[in-house]
N, C-alpha and C. Protein backbone atom coordinates (compact mmCIF):
# COMPACT_ATOMS: atom_id res chain seq x y z
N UNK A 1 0.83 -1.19 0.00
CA UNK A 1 0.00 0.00 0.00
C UNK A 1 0.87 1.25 0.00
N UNK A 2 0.45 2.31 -0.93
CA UNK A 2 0.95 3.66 -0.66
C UNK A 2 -0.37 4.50 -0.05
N UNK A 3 -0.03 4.88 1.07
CA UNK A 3 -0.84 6.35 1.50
C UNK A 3 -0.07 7.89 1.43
N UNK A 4 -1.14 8.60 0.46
CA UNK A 4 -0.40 9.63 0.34
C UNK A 4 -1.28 10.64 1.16
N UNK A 5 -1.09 11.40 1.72
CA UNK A 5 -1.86 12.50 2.69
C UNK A 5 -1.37 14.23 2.43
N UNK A 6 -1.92 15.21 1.43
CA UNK A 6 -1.16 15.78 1.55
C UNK A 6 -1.57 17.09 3.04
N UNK A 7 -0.70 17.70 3.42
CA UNK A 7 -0.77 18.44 4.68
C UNK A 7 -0.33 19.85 4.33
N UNK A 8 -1.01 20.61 5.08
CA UNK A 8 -0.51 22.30 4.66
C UNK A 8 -1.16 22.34 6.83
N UNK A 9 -0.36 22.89 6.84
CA UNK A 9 -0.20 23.68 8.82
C UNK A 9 -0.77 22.55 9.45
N UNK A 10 -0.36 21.53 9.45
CA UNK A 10 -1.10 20.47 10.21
C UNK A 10 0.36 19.32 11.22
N UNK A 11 0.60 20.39 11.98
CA UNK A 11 1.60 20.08 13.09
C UNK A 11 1.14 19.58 13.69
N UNK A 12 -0.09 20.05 14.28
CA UNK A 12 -0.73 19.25 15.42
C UNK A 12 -1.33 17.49 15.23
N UNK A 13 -1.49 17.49 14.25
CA UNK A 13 -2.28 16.49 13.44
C UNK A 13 -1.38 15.09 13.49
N UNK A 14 -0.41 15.61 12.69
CA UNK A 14 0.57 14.63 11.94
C UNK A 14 0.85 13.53 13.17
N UNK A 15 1.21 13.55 14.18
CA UNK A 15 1.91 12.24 15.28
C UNK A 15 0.97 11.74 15.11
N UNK A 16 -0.61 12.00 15.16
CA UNK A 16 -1.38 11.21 15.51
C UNK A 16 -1.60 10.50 14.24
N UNK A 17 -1.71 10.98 13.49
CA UNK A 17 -2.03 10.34 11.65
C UNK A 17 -1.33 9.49 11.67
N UNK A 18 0.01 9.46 11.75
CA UNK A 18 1.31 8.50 11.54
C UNK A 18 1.18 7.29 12.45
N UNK A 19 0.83 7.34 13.81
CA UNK A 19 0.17 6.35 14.61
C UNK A 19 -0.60 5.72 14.46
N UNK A 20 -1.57 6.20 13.92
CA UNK A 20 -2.96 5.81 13.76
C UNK A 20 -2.90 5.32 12.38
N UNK A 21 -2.21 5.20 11.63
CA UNK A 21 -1.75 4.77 9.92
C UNK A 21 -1.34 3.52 10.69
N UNK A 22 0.29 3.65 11.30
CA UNK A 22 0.85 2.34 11.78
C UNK A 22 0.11 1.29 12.40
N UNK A 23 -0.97 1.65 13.29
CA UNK A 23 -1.58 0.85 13.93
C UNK A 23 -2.58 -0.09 12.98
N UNK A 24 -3.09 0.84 11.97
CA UNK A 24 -3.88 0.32 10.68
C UNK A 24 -3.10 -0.53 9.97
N UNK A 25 -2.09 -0.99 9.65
CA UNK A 25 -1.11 -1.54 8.71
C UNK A 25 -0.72 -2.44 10.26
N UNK A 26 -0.69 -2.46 10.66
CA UNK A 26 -0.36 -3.56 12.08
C UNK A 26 -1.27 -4.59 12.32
N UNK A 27 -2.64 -3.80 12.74
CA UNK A 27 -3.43 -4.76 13.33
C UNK A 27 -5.15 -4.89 12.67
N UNK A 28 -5.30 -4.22 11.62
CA UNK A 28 -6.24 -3.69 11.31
C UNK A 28 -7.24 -4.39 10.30
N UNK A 29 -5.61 -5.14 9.22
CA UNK A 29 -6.20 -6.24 8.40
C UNK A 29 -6.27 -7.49 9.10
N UNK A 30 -6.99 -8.66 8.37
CA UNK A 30 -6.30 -10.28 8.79
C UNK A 30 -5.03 -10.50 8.66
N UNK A 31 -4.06 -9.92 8.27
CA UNK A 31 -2.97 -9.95 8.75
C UNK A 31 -1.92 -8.81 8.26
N UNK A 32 -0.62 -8.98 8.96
CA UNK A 32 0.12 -7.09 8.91
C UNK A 32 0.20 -7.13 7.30
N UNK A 33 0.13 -5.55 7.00
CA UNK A 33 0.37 -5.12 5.21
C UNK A 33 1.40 -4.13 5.18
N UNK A 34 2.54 -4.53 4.22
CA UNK A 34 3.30 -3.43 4.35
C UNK A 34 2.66 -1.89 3.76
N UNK A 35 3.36 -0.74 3.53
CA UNK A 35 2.82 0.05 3.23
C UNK A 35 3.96 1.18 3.26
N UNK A 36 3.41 2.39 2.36
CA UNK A 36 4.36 3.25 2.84
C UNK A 36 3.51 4.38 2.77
N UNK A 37 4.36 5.58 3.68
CA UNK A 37 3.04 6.56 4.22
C UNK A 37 3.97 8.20 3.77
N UNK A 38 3.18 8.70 2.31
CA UNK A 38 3.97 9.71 1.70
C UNK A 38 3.13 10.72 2.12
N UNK A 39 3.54 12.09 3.11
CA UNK A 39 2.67 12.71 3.33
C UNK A 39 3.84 13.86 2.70
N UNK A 40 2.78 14.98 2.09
CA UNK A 40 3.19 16.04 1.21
C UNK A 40 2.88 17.38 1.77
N UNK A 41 3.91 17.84 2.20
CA UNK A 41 4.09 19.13 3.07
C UNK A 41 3.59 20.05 2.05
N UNK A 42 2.68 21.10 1.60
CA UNK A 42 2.42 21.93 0.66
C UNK A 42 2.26 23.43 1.41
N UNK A 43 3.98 23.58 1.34
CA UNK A 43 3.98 24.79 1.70
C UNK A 43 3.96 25.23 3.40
N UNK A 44 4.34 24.19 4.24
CA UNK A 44 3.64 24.92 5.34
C UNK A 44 4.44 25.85 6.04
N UNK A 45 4.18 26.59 7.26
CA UNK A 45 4.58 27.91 7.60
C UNK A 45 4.62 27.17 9.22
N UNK A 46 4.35 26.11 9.95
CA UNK A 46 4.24 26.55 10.53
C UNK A 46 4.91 24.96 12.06
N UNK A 47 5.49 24.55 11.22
CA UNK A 47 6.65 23.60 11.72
C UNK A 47 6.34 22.04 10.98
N UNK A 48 5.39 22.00 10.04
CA UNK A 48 5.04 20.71 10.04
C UNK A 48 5.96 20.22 9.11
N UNK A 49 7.03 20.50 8.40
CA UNK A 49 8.09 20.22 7.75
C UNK A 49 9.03 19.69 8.19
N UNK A 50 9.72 20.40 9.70
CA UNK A 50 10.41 20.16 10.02
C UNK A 50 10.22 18.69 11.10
N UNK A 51 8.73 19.10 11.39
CA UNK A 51 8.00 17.53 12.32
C UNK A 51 8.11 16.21 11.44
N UNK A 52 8.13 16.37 9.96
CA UNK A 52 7.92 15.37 9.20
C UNK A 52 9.16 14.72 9.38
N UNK A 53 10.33 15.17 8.96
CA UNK A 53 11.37 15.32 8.63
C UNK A 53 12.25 14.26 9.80
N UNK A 54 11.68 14.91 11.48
CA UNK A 54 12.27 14.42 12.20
C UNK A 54 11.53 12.93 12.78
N UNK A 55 10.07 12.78 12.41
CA UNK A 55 9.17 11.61 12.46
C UNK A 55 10.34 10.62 11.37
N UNK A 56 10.18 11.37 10.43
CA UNK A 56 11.10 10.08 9.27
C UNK A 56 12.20 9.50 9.70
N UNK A 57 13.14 10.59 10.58
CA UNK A 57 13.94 9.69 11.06
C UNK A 57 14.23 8.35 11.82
N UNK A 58 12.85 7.97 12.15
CA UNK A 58 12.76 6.86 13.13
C UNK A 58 11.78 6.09 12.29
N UNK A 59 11.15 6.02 11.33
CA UNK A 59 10.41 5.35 10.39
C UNK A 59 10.79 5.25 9.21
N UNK A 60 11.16 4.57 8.26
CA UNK A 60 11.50 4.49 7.28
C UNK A 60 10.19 4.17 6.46
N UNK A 61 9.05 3.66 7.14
CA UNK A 61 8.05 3.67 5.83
C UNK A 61 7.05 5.08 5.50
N UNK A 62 8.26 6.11 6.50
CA UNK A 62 7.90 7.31 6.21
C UNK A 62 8.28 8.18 5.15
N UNK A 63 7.57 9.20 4.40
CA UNK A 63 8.37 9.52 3.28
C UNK A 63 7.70 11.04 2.59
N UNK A 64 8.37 11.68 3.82
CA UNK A 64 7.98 12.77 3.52
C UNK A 64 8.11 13.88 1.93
N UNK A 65 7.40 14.34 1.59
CA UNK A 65 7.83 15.18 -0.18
C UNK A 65 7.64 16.75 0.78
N UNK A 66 8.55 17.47 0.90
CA UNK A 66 8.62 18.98 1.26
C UNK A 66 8.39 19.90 -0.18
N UNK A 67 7.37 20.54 -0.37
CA UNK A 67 7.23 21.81 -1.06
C UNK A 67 7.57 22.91 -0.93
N UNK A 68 8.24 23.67 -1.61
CA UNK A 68 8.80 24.94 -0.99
C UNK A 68 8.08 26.20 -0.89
N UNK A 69 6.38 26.04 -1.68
CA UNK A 69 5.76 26.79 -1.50
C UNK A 69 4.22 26.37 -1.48
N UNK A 70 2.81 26.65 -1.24
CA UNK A 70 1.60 26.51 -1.06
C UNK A 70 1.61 26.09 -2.64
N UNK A 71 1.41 24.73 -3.38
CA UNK A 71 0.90 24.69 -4.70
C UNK A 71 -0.62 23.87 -4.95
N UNK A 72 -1.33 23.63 -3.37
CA UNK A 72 -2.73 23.20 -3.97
C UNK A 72 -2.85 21.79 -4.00
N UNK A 73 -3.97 21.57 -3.37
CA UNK A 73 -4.23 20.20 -2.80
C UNK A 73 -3.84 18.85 -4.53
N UNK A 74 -4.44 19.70 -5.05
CA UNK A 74 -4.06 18.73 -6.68
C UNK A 74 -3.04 18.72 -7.18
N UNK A 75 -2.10 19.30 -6.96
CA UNK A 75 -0.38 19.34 -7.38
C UNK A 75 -0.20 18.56 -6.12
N UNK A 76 -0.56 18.64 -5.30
CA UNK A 76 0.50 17.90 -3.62
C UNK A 76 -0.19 16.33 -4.23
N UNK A 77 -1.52 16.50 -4.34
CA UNK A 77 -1.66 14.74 -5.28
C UNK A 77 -0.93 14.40 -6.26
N UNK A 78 -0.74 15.03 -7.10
CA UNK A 78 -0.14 14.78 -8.11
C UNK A 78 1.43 14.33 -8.17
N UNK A 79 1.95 15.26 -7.19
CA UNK A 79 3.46 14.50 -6.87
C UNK A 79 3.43 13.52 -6.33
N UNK A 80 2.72 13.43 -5.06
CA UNK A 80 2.13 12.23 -4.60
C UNK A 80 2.51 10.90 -5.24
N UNK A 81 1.26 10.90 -6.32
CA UNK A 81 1.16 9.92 -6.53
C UNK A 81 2.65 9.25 -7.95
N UNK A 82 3.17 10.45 -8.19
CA UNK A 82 4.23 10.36 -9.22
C UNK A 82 5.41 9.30 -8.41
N UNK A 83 5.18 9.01 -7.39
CA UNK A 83 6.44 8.52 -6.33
C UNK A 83 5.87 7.62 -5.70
N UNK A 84 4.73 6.91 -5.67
CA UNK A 84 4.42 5.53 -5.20
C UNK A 84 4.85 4.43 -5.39
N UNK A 85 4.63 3.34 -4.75
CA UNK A 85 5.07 2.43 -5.14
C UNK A 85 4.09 0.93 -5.02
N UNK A 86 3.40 1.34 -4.28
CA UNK A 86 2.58 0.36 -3.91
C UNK A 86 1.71 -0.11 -4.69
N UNK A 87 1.12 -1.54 -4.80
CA UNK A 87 0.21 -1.84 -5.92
C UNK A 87 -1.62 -1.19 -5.28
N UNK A 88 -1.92 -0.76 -4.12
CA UNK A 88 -2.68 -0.15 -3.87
C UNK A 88 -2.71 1.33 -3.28
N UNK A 89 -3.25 1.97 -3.61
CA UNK A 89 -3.05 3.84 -3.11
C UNK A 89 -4.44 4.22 -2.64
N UNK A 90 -4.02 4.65 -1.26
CA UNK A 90 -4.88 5.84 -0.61
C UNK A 90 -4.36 7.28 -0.49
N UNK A 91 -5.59 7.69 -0.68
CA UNK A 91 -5.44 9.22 -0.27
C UNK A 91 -6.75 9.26 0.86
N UNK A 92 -5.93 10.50 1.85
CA UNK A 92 -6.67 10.92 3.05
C UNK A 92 -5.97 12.55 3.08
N UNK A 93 -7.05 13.14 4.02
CA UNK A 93 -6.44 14.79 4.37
C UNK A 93 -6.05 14.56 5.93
N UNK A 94 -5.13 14.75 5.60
CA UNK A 94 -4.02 14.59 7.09
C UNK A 94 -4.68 15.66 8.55
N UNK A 95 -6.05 16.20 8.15
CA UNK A 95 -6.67 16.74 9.57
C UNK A 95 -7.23 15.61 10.59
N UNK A 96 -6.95 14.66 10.31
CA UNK A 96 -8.13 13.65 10.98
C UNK A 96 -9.37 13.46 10.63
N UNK A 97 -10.05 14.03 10.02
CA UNK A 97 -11.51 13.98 9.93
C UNK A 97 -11.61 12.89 8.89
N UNK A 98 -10.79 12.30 8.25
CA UNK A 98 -10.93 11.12 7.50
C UNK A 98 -10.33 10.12 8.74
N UNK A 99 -10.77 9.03 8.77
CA UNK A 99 -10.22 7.45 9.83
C UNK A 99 -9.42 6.58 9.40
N UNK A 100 -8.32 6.33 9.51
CA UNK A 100 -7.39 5.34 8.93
C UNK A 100 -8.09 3.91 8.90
N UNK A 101 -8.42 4.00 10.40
CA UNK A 101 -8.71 2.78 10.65
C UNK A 101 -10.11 1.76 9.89
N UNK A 102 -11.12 3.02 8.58
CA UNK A 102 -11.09 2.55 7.86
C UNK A 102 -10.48 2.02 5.83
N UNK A 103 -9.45 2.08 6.29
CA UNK A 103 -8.80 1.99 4.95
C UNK A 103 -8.94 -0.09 4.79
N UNK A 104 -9.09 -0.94 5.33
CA UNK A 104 -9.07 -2.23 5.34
C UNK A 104 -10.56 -2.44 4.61
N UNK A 105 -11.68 -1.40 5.05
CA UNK A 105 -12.57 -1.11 4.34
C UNK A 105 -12.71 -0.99 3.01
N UNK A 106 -12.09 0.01 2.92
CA UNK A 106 -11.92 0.16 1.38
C UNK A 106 -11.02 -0.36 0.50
N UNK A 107 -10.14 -0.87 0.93
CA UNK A 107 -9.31 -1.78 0.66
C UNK A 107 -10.16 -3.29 -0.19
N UNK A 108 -10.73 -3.59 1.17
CA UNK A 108 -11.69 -4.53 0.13
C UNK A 108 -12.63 -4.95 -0.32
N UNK A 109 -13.22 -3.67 -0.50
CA UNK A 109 -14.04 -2.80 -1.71
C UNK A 109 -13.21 -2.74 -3.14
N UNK A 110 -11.96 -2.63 -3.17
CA UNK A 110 -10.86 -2.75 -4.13
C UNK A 110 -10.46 -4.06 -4.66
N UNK A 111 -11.42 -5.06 -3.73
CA UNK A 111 -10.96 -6.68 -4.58
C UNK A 111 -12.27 -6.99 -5.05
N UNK A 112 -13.11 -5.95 -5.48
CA UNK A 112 -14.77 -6.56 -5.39
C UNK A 112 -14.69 -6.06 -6.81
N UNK A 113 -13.34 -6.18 -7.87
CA UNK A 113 -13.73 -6.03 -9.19
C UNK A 113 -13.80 -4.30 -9.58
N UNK A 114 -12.96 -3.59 -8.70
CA UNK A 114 -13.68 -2.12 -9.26
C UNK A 114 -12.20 -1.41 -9.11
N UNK A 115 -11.36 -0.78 -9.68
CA UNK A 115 -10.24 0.06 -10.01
C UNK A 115 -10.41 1.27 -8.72
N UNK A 116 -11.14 1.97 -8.46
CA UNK A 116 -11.39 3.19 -7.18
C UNK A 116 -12.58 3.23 -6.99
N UNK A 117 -12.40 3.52 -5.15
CA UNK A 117 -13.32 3.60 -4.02
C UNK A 117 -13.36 4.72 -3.89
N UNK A 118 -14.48 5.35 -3.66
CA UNK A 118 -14.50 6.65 -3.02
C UNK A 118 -15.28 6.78 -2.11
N UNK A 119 -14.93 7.19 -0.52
CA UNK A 119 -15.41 7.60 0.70
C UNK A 119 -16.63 8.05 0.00
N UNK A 120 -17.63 7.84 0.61
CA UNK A 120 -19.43 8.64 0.92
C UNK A 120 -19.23 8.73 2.77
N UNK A 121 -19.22 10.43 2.31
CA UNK A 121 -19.17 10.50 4.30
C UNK A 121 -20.49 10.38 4.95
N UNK A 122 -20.19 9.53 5.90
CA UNK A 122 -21.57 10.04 6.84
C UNK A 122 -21.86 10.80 7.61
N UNK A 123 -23.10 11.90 8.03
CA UNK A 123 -22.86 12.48 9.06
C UNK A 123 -21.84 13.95 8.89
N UNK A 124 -21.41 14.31 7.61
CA UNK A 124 -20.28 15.07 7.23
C UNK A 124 -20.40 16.17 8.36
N UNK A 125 -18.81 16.33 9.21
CA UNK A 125 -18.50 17.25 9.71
C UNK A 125 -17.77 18.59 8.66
N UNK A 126 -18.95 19.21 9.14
CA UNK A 126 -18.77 20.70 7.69
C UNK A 126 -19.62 21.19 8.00
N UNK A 127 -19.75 22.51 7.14
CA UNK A 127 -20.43 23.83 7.27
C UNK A 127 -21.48 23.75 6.59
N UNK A 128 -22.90 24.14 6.94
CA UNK A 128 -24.15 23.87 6.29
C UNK A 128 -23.84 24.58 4.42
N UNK A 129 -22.95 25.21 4.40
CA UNK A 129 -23.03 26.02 2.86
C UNK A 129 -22.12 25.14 2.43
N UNK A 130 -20.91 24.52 2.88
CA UNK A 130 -19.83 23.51 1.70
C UNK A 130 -20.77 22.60 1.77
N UNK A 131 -21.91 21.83 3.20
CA UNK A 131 -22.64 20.46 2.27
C UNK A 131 -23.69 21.03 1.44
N UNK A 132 -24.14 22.38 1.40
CA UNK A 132 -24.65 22.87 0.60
C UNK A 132 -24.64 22.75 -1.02
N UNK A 133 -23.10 23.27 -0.69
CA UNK A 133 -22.39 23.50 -2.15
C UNK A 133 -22.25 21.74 -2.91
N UNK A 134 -21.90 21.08 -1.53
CA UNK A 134 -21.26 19.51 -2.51
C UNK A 134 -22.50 18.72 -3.04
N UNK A 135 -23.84 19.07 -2.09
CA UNK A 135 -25.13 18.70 -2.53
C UNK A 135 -25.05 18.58 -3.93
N UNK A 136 -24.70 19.89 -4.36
CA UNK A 136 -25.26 20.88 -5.91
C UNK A 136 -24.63 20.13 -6.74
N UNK A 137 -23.25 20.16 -6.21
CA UNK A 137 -21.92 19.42 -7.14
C UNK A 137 -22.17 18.41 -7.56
N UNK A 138 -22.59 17.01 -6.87
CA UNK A 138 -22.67 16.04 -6.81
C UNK A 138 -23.58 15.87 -7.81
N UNK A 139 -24.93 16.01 -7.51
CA UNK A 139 -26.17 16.37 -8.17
C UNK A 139 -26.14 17.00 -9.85
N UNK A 140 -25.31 17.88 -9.75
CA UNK A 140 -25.08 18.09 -11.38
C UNK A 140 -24.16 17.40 -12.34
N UNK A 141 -22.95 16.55 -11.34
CA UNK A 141 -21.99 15.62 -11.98
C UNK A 141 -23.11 14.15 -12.34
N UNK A 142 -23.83 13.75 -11.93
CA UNK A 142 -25.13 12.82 -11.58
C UNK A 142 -26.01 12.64 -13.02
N UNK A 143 -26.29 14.27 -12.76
CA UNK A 143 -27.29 14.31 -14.10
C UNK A 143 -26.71 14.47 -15.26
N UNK A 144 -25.54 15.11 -15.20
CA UNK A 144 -24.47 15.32 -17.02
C UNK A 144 -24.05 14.37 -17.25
N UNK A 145 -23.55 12.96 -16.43
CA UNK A 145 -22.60 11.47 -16.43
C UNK A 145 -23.52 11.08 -16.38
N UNK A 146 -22.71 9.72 -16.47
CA UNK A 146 -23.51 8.47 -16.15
C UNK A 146 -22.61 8.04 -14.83
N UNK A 147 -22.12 8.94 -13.92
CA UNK A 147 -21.42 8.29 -12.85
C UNK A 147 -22.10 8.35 -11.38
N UNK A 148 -22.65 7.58 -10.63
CA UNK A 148 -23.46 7.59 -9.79
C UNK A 148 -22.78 7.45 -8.38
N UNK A 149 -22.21 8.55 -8.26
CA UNK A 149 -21.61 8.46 -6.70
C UNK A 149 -21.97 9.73 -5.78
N UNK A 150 -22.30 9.55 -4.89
CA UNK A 150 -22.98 11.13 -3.79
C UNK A 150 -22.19 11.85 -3.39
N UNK A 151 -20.79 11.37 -3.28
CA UNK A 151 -19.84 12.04 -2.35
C UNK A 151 -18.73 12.43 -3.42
N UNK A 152 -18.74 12.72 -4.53
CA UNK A 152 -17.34 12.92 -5.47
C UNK A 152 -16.40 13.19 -4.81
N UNK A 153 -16.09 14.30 -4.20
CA UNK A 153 -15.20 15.39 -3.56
C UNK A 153 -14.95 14.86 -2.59
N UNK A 154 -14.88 13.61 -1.78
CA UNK A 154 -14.43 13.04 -0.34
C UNK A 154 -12.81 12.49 -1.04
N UNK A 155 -12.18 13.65 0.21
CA UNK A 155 -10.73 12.77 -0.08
C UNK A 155 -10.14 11.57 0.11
N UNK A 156 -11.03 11.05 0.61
CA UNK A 156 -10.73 9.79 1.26
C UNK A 156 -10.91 8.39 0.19
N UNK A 157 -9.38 8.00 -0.63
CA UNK A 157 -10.07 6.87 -1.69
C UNK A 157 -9.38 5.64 -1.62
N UNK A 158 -9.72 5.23 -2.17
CA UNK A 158 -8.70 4.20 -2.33
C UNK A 158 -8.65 3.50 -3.71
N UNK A 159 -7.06 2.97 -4.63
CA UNK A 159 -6.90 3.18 -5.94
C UNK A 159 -5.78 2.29 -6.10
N UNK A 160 -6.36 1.44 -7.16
CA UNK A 160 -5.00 0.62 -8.00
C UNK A 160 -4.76 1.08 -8.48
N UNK A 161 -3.05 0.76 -8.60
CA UNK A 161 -2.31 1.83 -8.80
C UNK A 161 -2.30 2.32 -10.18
N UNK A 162 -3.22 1.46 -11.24
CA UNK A 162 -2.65 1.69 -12.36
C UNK A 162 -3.53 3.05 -12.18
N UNK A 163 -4.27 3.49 -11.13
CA UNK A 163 -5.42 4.43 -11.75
C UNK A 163 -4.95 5.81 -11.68
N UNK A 164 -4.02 6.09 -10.61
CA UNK A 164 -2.92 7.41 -10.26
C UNK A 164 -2.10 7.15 -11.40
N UNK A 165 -1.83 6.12 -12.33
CA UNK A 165 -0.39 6.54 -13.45
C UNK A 165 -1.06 6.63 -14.43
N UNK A 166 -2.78 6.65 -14.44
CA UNK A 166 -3.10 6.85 -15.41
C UNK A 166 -3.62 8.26 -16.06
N UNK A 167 -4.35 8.71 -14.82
CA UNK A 167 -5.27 10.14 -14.75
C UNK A 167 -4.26 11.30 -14.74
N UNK A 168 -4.33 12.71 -15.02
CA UNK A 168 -3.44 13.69 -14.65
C UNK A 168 -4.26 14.98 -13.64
N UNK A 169 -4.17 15.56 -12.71
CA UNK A 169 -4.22 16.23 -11.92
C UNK A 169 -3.91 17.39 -11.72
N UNK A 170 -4.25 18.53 -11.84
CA UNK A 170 -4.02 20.05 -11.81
C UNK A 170 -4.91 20.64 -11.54
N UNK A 171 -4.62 21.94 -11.02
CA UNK A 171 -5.62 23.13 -10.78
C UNK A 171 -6.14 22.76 -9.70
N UNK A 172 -7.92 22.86 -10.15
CA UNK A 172 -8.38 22.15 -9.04
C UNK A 172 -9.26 20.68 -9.21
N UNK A 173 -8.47 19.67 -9.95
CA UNK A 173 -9.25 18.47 -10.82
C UNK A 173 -9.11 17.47 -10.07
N UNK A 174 -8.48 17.56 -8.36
CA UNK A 174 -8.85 16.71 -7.74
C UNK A 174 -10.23 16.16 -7.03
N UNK A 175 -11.46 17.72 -7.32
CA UNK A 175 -12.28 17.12 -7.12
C UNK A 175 -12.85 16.50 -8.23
N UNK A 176 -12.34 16.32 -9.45
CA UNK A 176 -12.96 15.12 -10.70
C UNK A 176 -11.85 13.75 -10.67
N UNK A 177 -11.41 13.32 -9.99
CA UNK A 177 -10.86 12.57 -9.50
C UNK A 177 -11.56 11.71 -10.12
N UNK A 178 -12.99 10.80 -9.46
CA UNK A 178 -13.55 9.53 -9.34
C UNK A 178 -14.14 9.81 -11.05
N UNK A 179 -14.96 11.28 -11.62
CA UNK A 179 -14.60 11.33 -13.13
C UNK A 179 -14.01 11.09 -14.25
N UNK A 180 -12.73 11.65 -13.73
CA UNK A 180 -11.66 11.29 -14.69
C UNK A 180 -11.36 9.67 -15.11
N UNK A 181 -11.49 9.33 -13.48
CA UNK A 181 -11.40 7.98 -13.83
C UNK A 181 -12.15 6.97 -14.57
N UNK A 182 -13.36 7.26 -14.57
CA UNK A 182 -15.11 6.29 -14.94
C UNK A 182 -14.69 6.86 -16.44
N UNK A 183 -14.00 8.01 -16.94
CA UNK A 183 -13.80 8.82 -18.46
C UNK A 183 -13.07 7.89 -19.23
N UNK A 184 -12.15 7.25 -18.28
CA UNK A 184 -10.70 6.61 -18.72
C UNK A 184 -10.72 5.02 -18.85
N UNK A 185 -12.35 4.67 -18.66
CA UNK A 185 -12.60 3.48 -18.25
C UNK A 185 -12.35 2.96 -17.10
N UNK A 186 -11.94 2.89 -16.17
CA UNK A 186 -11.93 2.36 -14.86
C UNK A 186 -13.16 1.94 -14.18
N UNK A 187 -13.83 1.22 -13.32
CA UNK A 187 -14.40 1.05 -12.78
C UNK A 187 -14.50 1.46 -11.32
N UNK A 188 -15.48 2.75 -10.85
CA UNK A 188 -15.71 3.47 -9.25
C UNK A 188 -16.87 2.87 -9.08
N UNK A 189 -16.39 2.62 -7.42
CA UNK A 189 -17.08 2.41 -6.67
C UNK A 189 -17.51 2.99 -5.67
N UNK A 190 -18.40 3.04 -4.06
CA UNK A 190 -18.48 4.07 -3.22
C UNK A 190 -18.57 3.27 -2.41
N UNK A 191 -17.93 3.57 -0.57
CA UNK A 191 -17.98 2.99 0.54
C UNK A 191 -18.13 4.50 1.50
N UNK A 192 -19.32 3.24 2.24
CA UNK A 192 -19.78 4.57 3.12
C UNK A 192 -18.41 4.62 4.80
N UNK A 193 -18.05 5.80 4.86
CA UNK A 193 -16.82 6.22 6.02
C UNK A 193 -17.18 7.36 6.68
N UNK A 194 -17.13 6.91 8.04
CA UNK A 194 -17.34 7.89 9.02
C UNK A 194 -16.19 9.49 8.69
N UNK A 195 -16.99 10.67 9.12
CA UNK A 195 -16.08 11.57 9.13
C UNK A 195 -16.30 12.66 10.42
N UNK A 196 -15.08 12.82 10.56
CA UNK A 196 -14.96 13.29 12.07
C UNK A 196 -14.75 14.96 12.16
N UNK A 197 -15.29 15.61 13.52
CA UNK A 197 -14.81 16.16 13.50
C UNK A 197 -13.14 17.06 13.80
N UNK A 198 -12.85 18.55 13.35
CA UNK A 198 -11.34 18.60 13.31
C UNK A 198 -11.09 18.60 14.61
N UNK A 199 -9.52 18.63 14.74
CA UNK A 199 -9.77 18.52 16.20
C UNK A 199 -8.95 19.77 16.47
N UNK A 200 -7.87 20.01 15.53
CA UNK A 200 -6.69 21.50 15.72
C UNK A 200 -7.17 22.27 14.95
């Protein structure tokens, strides 16, 4: 497995992500999975670079990518995923509000015949105007496709790998992510995942 997470000011966050990843890859499947855990500093200001940096030193299936400036959740994917290695890839947003502890979930949702999973949150911790807005989103990607998923925009996925070396990523086209893919032929799927609230 590759997990890529990318992070912008999320110092507070990160020990626990990295724990809570390890513990998932430990004890989480029927049995341990290796993995490696690429989290993508984009830009931050405010030590989480230097936290990465010194976490890596004592983990090697750590693997931090430092940005030297803010370039946007879809470029920090995009390098991301240019440097994997794993025959399966997650992405999560390194605030917590996505759960590691279900990635075994979606994981195998990923042997049920389908190329990418995409989180359907439940319960979404958010602001009545973004579930507002993702309502709309969703709803108009729905009726123009033929792609039937509620939650497009949940960062939370999970992806063989051929599906990151296949798609390209910019601007802001990480929320057509599970699109691009169903465009390219792939087969998406949706698993329903708790989402939490932030906690820093």
């Amino acid at each position: 497995f590759s997990v890529v997470a990318p992070a912008f000011n999320e110092v507070e966050s990160i020990p626990e992500l990295v724990e809570r990843i390890e513990a998932t890859f430990s004890t989480g499947f029927s049995e341990p999975q290796s993995y490696e855990l690429i989290i993508v500093d984009d830009g931050s200001t405010d030590g989480t670079r230097d936290l990465l940096r010194e976490l890596a030193e004592r983990r090697p299936q750590l693997r931090p990518i430092i940005l030297r400036r803010n370039a946007g959740k879809s470029m920090a994917l995009m390098i991301g995923f240019l440097k994997v290695r794993g025959r399966y890839v997650v992405t999560l947003d390194a605030d917590l509000q996505d759960n590691p502890e279900e990635i075994p979930a979606l994981a195998a949702k990923l042997e049920e015949d389908c190329h990418l999973v995409v989180g359907r949150r439940q319960r979404r911790q958010d602001t009545i105007l973004r579930k507002l807005g993702s309502i709309i989103f969703n709803w108009t990607v729905r009726k123009a496709t033929d792609l039937d998923i509620k939650d497009l925009n949940c960062g939370f996925k999970a992806y063989r790998a051929e599906v990151v070396k296949t798609i390209a990523v910019y601007g802001q086209f990480h929320r057509y992510i599970p699109l691009l893919a169903h465009f390219a032929g792939f087969k998406v799927a949706e698993q329903p995942v708790r989402n939490s609230p932030r906690k820093h």
